[in-house]
PDB file of N, CA and C in Angstrom:
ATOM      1  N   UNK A   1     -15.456  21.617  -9.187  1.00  0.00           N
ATOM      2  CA  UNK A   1     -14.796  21.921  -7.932  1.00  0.00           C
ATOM      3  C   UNK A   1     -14.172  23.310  -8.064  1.00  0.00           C
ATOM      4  N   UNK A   2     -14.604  24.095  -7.223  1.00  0.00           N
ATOM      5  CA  UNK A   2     -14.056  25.795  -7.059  1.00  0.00           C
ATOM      6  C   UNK A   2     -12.604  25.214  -6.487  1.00  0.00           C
ATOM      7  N   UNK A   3     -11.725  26.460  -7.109  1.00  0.00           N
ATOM      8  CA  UNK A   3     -10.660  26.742  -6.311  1.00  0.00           C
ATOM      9  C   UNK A   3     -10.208  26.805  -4.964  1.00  0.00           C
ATOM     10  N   UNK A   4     -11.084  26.818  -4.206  1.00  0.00           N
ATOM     11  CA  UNK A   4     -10.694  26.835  -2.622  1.00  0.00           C
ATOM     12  C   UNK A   4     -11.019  25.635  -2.295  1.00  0.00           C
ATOM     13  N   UNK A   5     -12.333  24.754  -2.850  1.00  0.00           N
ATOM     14  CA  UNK A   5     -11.796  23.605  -2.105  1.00  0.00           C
ATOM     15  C   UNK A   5     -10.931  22.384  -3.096  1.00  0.00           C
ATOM     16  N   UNK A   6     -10.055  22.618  -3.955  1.00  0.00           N
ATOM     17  CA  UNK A   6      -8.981  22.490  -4.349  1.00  0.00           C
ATOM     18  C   UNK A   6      -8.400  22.387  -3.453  1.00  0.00           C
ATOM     19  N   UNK A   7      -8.056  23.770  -3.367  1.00  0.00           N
ATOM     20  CA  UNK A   7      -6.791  24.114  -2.167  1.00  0.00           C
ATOM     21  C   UNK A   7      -7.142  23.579  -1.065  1.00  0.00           C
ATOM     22  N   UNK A   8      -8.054  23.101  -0.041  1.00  0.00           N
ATOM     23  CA  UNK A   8      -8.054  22.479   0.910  1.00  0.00           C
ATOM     24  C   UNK A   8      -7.914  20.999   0.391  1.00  0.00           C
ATOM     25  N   UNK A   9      -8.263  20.170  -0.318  1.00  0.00           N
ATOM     26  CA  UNK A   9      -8.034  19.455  -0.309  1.00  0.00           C
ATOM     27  C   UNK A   9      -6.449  18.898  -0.893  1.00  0.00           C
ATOM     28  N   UNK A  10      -5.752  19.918  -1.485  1.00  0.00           N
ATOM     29  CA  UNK A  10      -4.042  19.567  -1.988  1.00  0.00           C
ATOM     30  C   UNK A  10      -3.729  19.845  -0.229  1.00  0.00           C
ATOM     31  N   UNK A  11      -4.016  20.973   0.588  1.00  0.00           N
ATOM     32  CA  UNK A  11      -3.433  21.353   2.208  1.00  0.00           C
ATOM     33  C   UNK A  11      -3.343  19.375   2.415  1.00  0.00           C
ATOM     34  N   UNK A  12      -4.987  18.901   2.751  1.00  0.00           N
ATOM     35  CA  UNK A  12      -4.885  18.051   3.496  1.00  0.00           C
ATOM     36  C   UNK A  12      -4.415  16.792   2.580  1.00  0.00           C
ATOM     37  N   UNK A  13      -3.728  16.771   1.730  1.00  0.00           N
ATOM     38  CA  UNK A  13      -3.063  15.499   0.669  1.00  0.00           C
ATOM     39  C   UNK A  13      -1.447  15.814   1.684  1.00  0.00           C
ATOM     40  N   UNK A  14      -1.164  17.210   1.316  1.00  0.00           N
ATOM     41  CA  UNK A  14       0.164  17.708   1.699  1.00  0.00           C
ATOM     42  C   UNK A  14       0.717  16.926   3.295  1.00  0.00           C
ATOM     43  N   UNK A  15      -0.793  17.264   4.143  1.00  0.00           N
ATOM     44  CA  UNK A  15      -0.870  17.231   5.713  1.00  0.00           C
ATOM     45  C   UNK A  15       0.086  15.650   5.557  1.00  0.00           C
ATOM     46  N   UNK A  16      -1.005  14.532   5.185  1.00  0.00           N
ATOM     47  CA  UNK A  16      -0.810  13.279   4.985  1.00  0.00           C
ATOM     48  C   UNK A  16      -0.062  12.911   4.441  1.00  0.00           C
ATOM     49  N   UNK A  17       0.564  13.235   3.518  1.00  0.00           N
ATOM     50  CA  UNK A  17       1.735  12.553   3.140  1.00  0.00           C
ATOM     51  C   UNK A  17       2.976  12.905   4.152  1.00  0.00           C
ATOM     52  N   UNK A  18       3.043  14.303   4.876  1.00  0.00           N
ATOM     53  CA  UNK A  18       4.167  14.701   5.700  1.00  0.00           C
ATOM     54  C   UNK A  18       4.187  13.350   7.053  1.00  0.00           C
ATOM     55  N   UNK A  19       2.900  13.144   6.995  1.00  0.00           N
ATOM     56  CA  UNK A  19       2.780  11.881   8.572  1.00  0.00           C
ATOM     57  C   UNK A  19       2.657  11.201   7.456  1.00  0.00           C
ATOM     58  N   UNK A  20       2.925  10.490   6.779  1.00  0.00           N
ATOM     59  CA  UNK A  20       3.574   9.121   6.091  1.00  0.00           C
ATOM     60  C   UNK A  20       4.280   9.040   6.284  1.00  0.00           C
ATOM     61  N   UNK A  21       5.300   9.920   5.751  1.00  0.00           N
ATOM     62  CA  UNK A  21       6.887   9.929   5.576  1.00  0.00           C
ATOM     63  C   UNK A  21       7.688  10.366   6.765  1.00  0.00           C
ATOM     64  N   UNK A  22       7.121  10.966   7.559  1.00  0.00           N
ATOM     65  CA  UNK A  22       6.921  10.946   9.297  1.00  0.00           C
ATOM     66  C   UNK A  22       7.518   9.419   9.890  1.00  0.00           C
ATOM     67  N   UNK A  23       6.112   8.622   9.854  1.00  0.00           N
ATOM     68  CA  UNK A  23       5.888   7.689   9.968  1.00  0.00           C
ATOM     69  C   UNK A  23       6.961   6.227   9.505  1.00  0.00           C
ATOM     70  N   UNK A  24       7.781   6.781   8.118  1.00  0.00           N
ATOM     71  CA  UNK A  24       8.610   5.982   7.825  1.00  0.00           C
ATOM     72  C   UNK A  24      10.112   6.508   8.130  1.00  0.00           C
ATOM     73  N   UNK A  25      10.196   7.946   8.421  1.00  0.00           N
ATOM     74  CA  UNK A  25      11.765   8.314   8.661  1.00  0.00           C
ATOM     75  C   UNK A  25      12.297   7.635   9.816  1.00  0.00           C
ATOM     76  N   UNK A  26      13.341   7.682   9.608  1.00  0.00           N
ATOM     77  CA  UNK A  26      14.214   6.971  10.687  1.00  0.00           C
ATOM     78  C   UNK A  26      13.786   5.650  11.448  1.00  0.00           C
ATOM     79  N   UNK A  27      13.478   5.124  10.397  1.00  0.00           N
ATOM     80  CA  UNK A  27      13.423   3.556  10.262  1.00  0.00           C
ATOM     81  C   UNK A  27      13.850   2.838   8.867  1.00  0.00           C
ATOM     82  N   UNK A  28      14.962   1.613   9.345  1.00  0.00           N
ATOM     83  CA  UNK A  28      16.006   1.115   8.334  1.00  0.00           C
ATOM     84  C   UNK A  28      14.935   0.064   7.913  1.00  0.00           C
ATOM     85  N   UNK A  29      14.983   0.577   6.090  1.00  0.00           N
ATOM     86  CA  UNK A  29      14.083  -0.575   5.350  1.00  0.00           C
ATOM     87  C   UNK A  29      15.435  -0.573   4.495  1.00  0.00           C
ATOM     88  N   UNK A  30      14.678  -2.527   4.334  1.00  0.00           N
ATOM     89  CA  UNK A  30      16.174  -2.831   3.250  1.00  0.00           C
ATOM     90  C   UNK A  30      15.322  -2.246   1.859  1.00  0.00           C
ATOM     91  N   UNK A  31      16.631  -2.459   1.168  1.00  0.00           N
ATOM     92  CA  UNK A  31      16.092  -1.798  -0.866  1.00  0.00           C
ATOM     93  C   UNK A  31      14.547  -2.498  -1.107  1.00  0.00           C
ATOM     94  N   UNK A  32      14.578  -4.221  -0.513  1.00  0.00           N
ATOM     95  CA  UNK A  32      13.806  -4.702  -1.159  1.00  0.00           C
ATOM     96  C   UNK A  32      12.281  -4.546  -0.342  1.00  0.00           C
ATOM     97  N   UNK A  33      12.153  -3.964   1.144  1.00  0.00           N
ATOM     98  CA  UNK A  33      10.867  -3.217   1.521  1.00  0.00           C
ATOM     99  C   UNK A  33      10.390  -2.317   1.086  1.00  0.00           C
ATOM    100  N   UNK A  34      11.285  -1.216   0.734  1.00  0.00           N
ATOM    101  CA  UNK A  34      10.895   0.053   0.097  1.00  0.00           C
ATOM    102  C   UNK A  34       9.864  -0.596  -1.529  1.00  0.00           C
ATOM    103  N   UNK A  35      10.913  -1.768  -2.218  1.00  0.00           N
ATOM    104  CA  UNK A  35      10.353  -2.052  -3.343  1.00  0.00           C
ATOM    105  C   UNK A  35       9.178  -2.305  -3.388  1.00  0.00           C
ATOM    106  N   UNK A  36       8.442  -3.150  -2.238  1.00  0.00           N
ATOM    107  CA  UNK A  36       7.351  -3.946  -1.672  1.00  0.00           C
ATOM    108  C   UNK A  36       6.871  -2.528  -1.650  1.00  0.00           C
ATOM    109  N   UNK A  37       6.590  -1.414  -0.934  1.00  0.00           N
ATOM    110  CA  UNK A  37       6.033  -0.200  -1.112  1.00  0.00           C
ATOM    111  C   UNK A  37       5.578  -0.124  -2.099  1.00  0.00           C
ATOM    112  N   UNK A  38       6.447  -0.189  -2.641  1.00  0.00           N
ATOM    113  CA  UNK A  38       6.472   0.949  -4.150  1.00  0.00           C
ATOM    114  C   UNK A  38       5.587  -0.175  -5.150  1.00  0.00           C
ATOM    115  N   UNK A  39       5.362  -1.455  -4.804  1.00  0.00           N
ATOM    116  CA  UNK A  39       4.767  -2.190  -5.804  1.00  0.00           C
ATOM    117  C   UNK A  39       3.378  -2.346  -5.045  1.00  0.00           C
ATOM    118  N   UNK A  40       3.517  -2.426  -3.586  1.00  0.00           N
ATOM    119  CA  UNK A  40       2.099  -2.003  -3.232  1.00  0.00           C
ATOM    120  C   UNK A  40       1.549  -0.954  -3.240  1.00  0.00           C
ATOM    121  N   UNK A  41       1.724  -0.007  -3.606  1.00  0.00           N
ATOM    122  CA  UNK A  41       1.227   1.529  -4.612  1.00  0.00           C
ATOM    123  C   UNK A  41       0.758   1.092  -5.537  1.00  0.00           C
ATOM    124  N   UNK A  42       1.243   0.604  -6.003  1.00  0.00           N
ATOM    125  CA  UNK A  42       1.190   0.526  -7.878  1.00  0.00           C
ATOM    126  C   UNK A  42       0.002  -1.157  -7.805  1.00  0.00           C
ATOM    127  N   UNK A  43       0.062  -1.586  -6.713  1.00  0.00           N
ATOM    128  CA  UNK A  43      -1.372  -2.329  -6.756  1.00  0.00           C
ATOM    129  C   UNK A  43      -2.903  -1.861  -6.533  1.00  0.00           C
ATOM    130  N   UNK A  44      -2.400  -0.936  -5.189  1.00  0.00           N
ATOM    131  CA  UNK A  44      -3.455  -0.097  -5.232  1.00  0.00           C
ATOM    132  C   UNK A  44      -4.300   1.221  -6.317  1.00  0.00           C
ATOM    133  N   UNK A  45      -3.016   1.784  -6.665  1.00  0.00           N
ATOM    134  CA  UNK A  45      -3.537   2.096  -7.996  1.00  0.00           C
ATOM    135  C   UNK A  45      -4.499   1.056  -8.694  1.00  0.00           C
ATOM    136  N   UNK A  46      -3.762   0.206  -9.146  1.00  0.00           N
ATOM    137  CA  UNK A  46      -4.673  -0.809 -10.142  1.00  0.00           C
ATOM    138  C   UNK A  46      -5.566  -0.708  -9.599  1.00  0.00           C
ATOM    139  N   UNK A  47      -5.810  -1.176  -8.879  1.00  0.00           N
ATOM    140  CA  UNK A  47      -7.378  -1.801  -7.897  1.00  0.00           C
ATOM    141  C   UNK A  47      -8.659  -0.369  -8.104  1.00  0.00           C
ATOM    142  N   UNK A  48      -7.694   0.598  -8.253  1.00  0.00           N
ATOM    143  CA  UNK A  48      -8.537   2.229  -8.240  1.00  0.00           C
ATOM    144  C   UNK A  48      -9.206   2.254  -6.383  1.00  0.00           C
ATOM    145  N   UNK A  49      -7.794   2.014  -5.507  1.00  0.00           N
ATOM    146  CA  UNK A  49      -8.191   2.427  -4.157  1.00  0.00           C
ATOM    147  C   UNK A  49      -7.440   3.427  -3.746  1.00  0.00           C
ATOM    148  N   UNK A  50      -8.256   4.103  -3.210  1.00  0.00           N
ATOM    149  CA  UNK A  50      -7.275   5.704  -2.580  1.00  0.00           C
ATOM    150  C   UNK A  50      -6.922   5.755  -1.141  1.00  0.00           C
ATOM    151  N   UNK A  51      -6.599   4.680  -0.661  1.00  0.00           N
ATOM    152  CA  UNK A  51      -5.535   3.785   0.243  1.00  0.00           C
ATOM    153  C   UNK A  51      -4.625   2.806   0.112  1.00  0.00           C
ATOM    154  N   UNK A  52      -3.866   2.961   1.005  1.00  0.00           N
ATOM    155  CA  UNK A  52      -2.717   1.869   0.710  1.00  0.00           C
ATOM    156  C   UNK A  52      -2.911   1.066   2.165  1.00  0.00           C
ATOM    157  N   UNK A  53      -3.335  -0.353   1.859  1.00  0.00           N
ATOM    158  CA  UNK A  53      -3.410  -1.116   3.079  1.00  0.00           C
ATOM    159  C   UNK A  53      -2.618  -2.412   2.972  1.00  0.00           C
ATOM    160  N   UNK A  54      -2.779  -3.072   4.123  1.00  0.00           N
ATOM    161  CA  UNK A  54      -2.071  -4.289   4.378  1.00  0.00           C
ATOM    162  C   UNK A  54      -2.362  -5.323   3.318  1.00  0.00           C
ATOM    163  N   UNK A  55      -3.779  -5.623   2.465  1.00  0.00           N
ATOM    164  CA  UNK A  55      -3.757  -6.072   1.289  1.00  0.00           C
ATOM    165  C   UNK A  55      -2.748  -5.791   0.280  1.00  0.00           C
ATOM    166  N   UNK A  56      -2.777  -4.571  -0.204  1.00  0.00           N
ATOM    167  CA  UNK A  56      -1.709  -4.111  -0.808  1.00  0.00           C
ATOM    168  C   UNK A  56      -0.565  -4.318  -0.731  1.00  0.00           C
ATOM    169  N   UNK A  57       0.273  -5.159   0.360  1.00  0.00           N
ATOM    170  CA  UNK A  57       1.780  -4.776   1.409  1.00  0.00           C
ATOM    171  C   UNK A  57       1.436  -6.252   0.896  1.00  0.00           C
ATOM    172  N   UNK A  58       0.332  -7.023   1.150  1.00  0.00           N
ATOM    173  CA  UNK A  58       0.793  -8.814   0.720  1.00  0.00           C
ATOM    174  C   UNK A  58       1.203  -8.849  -0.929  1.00  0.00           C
ATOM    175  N   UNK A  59      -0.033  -7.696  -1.704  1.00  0.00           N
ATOM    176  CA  UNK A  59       0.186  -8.227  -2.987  1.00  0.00           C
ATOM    177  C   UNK A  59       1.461  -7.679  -3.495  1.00  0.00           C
ATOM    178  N   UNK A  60       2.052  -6.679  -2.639  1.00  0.00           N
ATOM    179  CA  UNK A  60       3.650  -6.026  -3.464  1.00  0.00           C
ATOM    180  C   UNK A  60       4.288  -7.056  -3.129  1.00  0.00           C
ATOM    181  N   UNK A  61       4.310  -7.797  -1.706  1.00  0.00           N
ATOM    182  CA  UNK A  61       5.138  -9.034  -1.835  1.00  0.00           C
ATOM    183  C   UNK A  61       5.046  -9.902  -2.132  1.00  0.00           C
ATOM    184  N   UNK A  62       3.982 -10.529  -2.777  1.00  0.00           N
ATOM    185  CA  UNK A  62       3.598 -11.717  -4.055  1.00  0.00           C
ATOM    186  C   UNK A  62       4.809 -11.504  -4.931  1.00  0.00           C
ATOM    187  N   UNK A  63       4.049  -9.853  -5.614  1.00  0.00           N
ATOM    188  CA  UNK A  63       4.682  -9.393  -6.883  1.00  0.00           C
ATOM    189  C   UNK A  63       5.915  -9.309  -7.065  1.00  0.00           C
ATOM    190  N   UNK A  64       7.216  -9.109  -5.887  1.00  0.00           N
ATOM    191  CA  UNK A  64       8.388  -9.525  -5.659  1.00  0.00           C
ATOM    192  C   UNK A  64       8.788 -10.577  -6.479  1.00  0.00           C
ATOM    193  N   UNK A  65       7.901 -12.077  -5.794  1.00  0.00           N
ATOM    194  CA  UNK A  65       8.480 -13.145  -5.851  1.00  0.00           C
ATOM    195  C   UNK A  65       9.021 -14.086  -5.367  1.00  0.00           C
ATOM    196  N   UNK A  66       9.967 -13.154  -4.635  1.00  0.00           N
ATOM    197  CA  UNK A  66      10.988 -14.121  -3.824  1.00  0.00           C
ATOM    198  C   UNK A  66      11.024 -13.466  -2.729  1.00  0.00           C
ATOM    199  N   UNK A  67      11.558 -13.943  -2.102  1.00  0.00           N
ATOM    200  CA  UNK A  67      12.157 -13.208  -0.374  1.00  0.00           C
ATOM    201  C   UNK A  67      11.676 -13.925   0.388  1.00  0.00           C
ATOM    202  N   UNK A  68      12.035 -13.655   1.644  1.00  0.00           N
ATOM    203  CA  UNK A  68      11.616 -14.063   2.867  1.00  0.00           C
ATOM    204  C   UNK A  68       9.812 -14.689   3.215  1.00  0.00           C
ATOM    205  N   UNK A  69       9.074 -13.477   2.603  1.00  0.00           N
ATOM    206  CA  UNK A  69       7.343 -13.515   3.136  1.00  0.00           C
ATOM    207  C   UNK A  69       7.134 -14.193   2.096  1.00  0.00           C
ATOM    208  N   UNK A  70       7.684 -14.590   0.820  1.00  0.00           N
ATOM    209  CA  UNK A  70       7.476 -15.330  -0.019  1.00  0.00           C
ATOM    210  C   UNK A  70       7.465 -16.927   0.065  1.00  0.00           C
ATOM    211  N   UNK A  71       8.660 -16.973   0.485  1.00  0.00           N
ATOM    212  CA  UNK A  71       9.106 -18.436   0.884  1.00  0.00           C
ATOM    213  C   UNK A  71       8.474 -18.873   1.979  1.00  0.00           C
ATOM    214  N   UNK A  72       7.931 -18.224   3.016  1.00  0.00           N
ATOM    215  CA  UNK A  72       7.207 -18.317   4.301  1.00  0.00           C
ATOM    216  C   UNK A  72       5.380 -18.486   3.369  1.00  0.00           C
ATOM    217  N   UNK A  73       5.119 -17.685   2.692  1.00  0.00           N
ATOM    218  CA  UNK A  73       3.632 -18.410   2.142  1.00  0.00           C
ATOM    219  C   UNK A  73       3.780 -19.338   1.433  1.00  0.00           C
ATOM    220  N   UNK A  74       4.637 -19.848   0.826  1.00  0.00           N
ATOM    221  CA  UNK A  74       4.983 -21.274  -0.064  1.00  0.00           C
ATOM    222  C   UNK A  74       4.878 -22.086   0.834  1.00  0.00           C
ATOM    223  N   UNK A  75       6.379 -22.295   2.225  1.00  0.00           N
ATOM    224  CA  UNK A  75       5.905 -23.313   3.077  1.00  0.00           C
ATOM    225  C   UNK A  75       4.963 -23.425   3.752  1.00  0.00           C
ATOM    226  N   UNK A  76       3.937 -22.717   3.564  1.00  0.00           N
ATOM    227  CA  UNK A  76       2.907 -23.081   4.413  1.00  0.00           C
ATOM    228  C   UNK A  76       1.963 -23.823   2.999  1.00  0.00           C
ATOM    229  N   UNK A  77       2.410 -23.771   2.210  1.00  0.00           N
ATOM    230  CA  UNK A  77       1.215 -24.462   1.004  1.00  0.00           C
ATOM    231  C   UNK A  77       0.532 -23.550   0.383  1.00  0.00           C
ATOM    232  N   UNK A  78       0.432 -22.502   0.114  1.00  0.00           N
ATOM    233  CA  UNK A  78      -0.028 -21.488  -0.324  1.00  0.00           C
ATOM    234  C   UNK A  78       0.188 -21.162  -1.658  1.00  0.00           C
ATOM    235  N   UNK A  79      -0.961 -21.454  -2.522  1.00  0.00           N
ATOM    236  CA  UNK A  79      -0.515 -20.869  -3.911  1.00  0.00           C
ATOM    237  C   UNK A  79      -0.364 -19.202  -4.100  1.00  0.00           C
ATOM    238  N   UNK A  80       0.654 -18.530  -4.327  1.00  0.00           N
ATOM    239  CA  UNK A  80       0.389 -17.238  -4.518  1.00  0.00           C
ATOM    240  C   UNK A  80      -0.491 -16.835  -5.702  1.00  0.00           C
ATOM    241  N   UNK A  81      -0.824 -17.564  -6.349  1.00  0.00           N
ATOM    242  CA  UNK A  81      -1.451 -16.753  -7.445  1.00  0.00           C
ATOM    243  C   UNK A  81      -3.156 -16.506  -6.933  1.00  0.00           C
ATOM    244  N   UNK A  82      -3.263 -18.059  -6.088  1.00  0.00           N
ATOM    245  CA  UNK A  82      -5.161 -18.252  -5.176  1.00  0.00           C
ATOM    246  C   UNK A  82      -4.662 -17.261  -4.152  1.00  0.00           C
ATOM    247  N   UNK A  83      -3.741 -16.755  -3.529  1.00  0.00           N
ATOM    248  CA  UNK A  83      -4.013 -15.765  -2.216  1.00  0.00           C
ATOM    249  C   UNK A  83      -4.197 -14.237  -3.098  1.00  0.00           C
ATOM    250  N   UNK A  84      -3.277 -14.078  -4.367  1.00  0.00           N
ATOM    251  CA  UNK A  84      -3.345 -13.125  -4.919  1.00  0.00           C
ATOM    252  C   UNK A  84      -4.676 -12.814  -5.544  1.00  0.00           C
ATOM    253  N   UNK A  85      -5.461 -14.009  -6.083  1.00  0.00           N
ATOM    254  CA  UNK A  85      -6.676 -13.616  -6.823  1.00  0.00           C
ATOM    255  C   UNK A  85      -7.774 -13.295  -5.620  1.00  0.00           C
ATOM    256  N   UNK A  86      -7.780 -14.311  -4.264  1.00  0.00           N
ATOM    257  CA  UNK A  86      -8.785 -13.720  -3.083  1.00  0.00           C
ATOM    258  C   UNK A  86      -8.541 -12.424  -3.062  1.00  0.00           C
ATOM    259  N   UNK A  87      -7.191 -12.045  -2.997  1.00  0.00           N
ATOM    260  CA  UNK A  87      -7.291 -10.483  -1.937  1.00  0.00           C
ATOM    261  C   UNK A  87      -8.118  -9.793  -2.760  1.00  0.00           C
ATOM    262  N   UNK A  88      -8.042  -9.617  -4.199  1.00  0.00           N
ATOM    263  CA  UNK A  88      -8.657  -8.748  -5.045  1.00  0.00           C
ATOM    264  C   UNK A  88     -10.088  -8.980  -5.039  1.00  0.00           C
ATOM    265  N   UNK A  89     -10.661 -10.274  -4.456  1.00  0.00           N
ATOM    266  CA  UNK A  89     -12.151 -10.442  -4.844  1.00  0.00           C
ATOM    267  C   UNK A  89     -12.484 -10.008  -3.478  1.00  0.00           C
ATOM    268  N   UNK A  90     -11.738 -10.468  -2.258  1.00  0.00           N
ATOM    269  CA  UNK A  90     -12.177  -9.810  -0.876  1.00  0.00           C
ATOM    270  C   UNK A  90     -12.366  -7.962  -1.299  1.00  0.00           C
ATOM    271  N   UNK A  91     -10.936  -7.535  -1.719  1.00  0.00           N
ATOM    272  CA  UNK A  91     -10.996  -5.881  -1.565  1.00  0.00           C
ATOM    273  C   UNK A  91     -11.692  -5.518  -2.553  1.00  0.00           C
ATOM    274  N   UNK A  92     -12.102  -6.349  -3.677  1.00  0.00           N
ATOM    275  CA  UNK A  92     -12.685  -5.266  -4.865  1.00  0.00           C
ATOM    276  C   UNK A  92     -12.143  -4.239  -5.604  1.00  0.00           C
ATOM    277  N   UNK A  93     -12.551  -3.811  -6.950  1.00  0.00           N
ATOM    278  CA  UNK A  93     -12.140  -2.645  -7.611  1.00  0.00           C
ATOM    279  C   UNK A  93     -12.614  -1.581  -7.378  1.00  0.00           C
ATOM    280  N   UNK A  94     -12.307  -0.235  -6.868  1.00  0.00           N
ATOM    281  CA  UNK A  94     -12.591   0.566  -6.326  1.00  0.00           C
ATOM    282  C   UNK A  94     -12.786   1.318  -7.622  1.00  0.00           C
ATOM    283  N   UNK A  95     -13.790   2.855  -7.353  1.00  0.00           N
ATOM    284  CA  UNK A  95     -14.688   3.079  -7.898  1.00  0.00           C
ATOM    285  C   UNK A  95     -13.893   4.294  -9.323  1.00  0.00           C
ATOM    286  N   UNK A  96     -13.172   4.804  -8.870  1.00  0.00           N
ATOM    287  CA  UNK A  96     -12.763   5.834 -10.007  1.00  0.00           C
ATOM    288  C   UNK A  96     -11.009   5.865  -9.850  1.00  0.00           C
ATOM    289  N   UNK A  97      -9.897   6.696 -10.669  1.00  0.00           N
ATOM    290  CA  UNK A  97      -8.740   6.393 -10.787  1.00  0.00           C
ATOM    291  C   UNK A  97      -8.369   7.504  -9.551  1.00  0.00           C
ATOM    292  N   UNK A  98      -7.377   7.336  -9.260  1.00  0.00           N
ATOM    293  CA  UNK A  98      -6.516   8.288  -8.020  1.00  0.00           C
ATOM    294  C   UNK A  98      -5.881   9.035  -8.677  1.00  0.00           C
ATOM    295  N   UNK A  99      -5.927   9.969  -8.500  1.00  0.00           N
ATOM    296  CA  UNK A  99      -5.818  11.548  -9.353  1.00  0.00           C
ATOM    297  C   UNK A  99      -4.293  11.743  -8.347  1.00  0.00           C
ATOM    298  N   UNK A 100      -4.479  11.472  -7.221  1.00  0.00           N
ATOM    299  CA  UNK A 100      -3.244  12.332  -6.638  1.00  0.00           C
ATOM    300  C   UNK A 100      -1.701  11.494  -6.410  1.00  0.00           C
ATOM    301  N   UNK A 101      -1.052  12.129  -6.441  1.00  0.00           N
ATOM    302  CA  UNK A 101       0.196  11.581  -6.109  1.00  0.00           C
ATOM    303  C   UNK A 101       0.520  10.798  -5.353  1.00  0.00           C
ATOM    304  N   UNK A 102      -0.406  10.879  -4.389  1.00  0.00           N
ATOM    305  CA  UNK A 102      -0.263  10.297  -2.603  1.00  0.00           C
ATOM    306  C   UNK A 102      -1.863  10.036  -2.310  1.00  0.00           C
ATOM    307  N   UNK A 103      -1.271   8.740  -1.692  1.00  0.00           N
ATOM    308  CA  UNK A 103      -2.483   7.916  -1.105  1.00  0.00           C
ATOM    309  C   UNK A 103      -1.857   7.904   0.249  1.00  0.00           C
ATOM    310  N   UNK A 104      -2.874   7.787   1.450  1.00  0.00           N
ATOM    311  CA  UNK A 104      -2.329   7.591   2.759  1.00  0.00           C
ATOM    312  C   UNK A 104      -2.790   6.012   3.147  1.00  0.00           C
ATOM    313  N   UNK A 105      -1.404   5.548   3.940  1.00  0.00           N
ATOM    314  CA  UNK A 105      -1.451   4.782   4.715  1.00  0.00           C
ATOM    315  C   UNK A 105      -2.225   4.144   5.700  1.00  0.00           C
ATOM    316  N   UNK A 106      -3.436   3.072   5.628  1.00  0.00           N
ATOM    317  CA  UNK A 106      -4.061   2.770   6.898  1.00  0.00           C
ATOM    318  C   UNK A 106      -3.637   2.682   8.202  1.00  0.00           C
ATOM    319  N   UNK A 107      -4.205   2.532   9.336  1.00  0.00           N
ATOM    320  CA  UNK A 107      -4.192   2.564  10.628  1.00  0.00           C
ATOM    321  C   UNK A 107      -3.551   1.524  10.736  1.00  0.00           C
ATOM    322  N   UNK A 108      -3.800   0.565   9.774  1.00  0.00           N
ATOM    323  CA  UNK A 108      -3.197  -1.235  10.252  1.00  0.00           C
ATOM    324  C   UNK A 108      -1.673  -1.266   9.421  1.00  0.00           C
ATOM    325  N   UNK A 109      -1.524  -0.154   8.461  1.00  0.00           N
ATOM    326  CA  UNK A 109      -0.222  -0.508   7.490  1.00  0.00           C
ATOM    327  C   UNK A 109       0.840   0.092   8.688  1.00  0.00           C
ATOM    328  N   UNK A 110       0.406   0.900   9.444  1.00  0.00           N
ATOM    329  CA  UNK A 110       1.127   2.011  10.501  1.00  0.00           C
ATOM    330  C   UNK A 110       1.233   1.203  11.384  1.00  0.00           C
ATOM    331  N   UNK A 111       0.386   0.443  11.957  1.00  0.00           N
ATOM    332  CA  UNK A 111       0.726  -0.376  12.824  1.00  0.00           C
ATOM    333  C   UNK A 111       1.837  -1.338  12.577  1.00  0.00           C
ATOM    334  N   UNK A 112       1.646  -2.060  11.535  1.00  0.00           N
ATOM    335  CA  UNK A 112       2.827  -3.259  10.952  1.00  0.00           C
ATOM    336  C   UNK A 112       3.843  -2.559  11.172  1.00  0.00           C
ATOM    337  N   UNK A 113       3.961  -1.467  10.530  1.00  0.00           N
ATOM    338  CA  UNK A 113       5.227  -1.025  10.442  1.00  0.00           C
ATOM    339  C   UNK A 113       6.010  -0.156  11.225  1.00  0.00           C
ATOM    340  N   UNK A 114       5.096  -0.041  12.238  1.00  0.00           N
ATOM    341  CA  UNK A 114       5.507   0.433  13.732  1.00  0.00           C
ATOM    342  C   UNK A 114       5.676  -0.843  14.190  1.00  0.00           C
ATOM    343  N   UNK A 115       5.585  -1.885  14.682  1.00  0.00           N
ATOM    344  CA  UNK A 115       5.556  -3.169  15.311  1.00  0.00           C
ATOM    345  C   UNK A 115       4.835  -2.858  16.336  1.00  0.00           C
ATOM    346  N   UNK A 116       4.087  -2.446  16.472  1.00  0.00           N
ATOM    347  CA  UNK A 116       2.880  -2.036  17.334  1.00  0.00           C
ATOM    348  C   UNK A 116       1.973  -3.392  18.054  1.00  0.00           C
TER     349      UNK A 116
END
């Protein structure tokens, strides 16, 4: 990869992450949503996907444990560990590691979290 399209592609990483964080300013997340973020990153990483989607947003809140969306898939009968092992066989391991800092947000994670 030449240097220039480097540089276009850090521009359009830059573009996207500014409408992420766009997208999340000035809206009140408690400590433990942000956490759910931050652990649905770090799933998607694993997975080697260079998106962050609503799969991801269930398995950070598996990985929690507890809370609210937790206790709400229990009472419904739900083993978390069988919803946790589907999502991964539905989404698959994606093909190489994510090099960049920032992954963008799907159309459907934006939606959730717009209440759209």
């Amino acid at each position: 990869m030449n240097w220039f399209d480097l540089a276009k592609e850090r521009l359009a990483s830059w573009k996207a992450q500014e409408a992420n964080a766009s997208m999340l300013a000035g809206k009140m997340f408690t400590p433990r949503a942000l956490q759910a973020f931050g652990l649905a990153r770090q799933e998607a990483d694993r997975l080697k996907h260079n998106y962050l989607g609503t799969e991801h947003l269930l398995l950070g809140l598996i990985k929690l444990g507890n809370g609210v969306a937790v206790n709400v898939l229990k009472n419904l009968g739900l083993n978390l560990e069988a919803v946790r092992l589907e999502v991964e066989k539905c989404s698959g391991i994606g093909l190489s590691e994510n090099t960049s800092a920032y992954i963008p947000y799907t159309p459907r994670v934006k939606k959730v979290v717009n209440h759209e």
